[in-house]
Protein backbone atom coordinates (compact mmCIF):
# COMPACT_ATOMS: atom_id res chain seq x y z
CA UNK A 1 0.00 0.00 0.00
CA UNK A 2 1.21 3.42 -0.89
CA UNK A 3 1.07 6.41 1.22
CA UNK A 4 -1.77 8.96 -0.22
CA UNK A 5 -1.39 12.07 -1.08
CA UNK A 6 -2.99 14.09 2.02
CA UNK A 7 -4.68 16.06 -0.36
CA UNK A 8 -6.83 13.79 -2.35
CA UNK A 9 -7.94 12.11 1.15
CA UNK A 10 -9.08 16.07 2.43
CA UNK A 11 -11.61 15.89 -0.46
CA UNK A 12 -12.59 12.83 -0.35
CA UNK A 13 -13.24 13.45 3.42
CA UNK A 14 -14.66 16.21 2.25
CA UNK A 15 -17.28 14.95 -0.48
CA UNK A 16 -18.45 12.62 2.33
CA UNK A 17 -18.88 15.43 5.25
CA UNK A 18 -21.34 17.15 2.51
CA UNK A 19 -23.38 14.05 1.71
CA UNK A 20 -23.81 13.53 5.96
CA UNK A 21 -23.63 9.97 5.72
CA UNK A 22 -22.24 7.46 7.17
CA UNK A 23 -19.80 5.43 4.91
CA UNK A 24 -17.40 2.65 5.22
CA UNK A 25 -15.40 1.12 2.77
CA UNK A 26 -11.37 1.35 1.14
CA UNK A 27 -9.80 4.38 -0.26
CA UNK A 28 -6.61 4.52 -2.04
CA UNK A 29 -5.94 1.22 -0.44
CA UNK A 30 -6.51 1.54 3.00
CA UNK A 31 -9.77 0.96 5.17
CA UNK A 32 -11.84 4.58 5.90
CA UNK A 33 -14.85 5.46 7.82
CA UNK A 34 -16.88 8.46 7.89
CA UNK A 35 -19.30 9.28 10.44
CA UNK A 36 -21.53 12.20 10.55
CA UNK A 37 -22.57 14.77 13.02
CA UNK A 38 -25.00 13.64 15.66
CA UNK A 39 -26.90 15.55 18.62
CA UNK A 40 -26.18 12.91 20.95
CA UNK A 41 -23.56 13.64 23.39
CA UNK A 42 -20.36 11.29 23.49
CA UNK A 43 -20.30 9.31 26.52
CA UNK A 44 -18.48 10.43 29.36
CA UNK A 45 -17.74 13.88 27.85
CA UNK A 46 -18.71 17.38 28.17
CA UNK A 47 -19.34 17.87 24.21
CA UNK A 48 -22.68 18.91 23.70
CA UNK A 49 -23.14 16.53 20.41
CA UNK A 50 -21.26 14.04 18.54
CA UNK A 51 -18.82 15.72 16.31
CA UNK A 52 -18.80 14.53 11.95
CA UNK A 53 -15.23 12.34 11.75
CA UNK A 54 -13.65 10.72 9.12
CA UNK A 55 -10.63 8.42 9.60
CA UNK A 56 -8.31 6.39 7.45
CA UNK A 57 -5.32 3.65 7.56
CA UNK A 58 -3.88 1.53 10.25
CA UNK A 59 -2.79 2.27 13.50
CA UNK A 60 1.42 1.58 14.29
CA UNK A 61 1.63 2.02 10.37
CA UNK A 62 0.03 4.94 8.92
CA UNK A 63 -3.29 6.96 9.96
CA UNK A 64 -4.90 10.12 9.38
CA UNK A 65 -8.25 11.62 10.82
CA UNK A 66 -10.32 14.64 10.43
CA UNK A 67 -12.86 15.74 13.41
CA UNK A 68 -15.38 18.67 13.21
CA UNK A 69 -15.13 19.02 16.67
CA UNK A 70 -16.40 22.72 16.53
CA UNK A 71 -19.76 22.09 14.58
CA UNK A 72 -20.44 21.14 11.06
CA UNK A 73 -19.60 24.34 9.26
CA UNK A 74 -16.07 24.61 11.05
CA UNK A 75 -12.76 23.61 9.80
CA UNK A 76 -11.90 20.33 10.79
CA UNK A 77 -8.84 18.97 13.22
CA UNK A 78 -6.45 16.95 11.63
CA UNK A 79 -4.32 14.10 13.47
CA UNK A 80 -1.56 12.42 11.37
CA UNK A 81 0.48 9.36 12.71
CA UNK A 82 3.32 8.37 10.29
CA UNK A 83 6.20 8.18 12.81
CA UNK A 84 6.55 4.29 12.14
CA UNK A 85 6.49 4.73 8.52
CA UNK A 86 10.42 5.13 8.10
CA UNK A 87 10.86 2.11 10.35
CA UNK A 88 8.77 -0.01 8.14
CA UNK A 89 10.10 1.08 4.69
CA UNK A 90 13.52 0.41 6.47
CA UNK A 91 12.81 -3.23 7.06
CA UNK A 92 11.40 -3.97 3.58
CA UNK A 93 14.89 -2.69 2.02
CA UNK A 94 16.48 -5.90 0.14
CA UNK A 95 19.90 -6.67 1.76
């Protein structure tokens, strides 16, 4: 699996947060979920709904996630995690 261009996944993300529904499936090769906003609370939080989130890859390889944490027509929060991405290509070098 390649690494995807940041990007492409930020409108794909995207198209999805418009269409407020939930999906599941594979993008560019790895596994992605989108879930939209919802009034309900989160448990055990002080959030007053369920913030829209979208989230791709596989965690201890390479994962990125968007949150609309402050309300549907906000800017999203990003998370990246690629710091074991180096180690991996590293170990699939040929000798």
């Amino acid at each position: 699996m390649a690494v995807p261009n940041l990007d492409e996944v930020r409108k794909f993300a995207l198209q999805l947060h418009l269409a407020n529904r939930y999906w599941h499936g594979e993008f560019m090769g790895w596994d992605a979920e989108y879930n939209p906003e919802s009034p309900l609370p989160p448990l055990d939080s002080k959030m007053s709904f369920t913030p829209a989130n979208f989230s791709m890859g596989e965690s201890g390889i390479w994962f990125f996630s968007l949150m609309w944490e402050r309300g549907r027509e906000a800017a999203s929060s990003e998370f990246l995690d690629d710091r074991n991405l180096e180690q991996i290509e590293m170990a699939h070098l040929p000798a």
